[in-house]
Protein backbone atom coordinates (compact mmCIF):
# COMPACT_ATOMS: atom_id res chain seq x y z
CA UNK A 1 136.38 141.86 154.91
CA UNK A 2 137.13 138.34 153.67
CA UNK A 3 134.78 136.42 156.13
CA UNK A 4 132.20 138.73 154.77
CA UNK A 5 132.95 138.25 151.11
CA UNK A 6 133.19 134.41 151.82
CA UNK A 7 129.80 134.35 153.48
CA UNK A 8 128.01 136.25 151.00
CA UNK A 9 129.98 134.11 148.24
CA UNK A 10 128.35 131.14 150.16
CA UNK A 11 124.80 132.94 150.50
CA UNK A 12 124.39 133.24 146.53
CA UNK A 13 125.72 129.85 145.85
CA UNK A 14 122.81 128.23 148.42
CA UNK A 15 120.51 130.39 147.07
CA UNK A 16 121.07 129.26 143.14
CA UNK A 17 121.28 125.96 144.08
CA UNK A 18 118.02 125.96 145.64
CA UNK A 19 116.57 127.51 142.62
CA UNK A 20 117.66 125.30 140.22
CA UNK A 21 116.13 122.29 142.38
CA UNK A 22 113.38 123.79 142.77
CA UNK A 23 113.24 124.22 138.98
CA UNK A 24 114.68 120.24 138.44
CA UNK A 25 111.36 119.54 140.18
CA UNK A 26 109.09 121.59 138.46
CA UNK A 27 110.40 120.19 135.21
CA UNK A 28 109.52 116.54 136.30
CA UNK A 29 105.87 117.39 136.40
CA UNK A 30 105.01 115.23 133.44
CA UNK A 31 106.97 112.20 134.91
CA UNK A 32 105.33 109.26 136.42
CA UNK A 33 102.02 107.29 134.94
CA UNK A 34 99.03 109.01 133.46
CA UNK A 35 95.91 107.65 132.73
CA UNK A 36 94.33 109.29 130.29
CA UNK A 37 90.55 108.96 129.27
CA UNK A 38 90.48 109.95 125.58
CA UNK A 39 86.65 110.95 124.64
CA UNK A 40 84.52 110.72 121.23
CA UNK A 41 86.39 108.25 119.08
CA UNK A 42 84.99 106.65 116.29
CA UNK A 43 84.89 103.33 118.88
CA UNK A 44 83.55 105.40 121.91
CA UNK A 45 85.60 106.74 124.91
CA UNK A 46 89.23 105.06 125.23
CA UNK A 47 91.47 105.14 127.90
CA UNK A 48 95.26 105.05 127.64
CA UNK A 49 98.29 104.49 130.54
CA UNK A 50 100.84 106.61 129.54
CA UNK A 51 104.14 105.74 131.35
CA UNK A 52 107.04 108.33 131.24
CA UNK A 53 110.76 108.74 133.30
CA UNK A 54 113.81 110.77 132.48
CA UNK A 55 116.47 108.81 130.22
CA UNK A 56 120.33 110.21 131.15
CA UNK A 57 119.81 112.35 129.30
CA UNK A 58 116.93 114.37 131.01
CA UNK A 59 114.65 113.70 128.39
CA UNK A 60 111.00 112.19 128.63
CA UNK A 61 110.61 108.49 127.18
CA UNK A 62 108.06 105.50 128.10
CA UNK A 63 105.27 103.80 126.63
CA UNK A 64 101.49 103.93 125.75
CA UNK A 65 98.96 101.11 126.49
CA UNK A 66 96.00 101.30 124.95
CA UNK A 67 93.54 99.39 127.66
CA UNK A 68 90.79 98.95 125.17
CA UNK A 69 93.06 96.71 122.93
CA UNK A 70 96.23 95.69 125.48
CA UNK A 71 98.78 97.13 123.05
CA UNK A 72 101.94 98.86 124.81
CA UNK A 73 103.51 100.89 122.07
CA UNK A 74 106.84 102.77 122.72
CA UNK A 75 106.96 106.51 122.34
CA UNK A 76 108.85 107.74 119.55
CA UNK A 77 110.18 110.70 120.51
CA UNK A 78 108.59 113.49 123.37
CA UNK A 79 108.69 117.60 123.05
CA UNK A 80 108.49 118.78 126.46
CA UNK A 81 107.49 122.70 127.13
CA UNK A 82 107.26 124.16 130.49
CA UNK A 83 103.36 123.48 130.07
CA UNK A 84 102.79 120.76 128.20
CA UNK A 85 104.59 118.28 126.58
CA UNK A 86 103.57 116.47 122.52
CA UNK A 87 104.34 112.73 122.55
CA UNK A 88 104.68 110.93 119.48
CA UNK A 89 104.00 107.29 118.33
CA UNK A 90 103.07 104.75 116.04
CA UNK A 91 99.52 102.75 116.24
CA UNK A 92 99.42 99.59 115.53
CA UNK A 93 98.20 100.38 111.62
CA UNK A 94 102.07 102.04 111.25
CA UNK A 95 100.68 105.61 111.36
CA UNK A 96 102.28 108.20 113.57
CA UNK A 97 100.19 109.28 116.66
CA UNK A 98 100.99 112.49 118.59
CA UNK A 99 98.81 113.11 121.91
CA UNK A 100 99.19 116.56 123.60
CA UNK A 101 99.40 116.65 127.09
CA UNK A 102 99.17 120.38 129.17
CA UNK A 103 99.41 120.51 132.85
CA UNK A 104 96.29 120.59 134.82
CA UNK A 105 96.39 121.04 138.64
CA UNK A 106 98.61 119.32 140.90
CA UNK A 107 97.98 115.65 138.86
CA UNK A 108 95.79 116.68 136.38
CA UNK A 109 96.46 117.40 132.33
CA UNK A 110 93.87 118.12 129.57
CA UNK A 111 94.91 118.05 126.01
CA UNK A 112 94.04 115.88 122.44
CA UNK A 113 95.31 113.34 120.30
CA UNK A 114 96.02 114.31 116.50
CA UNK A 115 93.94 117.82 117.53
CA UNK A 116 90.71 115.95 117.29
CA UNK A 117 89.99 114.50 119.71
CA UNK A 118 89.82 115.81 123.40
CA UNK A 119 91.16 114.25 126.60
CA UNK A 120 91.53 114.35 130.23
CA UNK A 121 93.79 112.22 132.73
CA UNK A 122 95.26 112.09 136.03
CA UNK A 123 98.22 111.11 137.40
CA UNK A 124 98.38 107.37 138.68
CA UNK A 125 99.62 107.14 142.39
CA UNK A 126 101.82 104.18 143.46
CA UNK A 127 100.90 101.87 146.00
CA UNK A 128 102.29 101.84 148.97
């Protein structure tokens, strides 16, 4: 009766800790680089790299370069949902910048920036 109780002990640990990678995984989605073609500004279509990575803490943090001007501007602070995650910023003209991100497919994501205007981006894949 022990051996059994062992095993299944041992079953239901695998199994949660398969789950929760599985999840770990899931929840990276929005790391990695994003380029992100942002469309119908008042200077025309832009397109921004948006790098991101996990700090010790789990949480999102990176940069944004703006190609159009070759700024790299450090993001602020990120709110990360299951679906989507809001990063914040400030331009260059010291005003605060949020761009909404929402998963896509596999390495897509559609969103905005400050709700006005729309965007579209896919994930950047590293050379081998």
């Amino acid at each position: 009766m022990k051996k059994i109780s062992f095993i299944l002990a041992v079953a239901v640990f695998l199994v949660c800790s398969v789950a929760i990678n599985a999840q770990d995984k899931a929840n990276d989605y929005f790391a990695g680089t994003w380029e992100l073609l942002v469309k119908d500004t008042p200077d025309g279509d832009g397109i921004m790299v948006v790098n991101l990575k996990r700090n010790t803490d789990g949480k999102l943090e990176g940069t944004i370069i703006d190609k159009s001007k070759g700024t790299e501007l450090k993001i602020t602070r990120a709110e990360e949902k299951t679906k989507y995650v809001t990063l914040y910023f400030t331009s260059t003209s010291s005003y605060e910048v949020y761009v909404f991100i929402e998963k896509g497919s596999e390495n897509s994501v559609t969103g905005s920036v400050m709700d006005m205007f729309d965007l579209t981006g896919k994930r950047v894949e590293k050379k081998k």
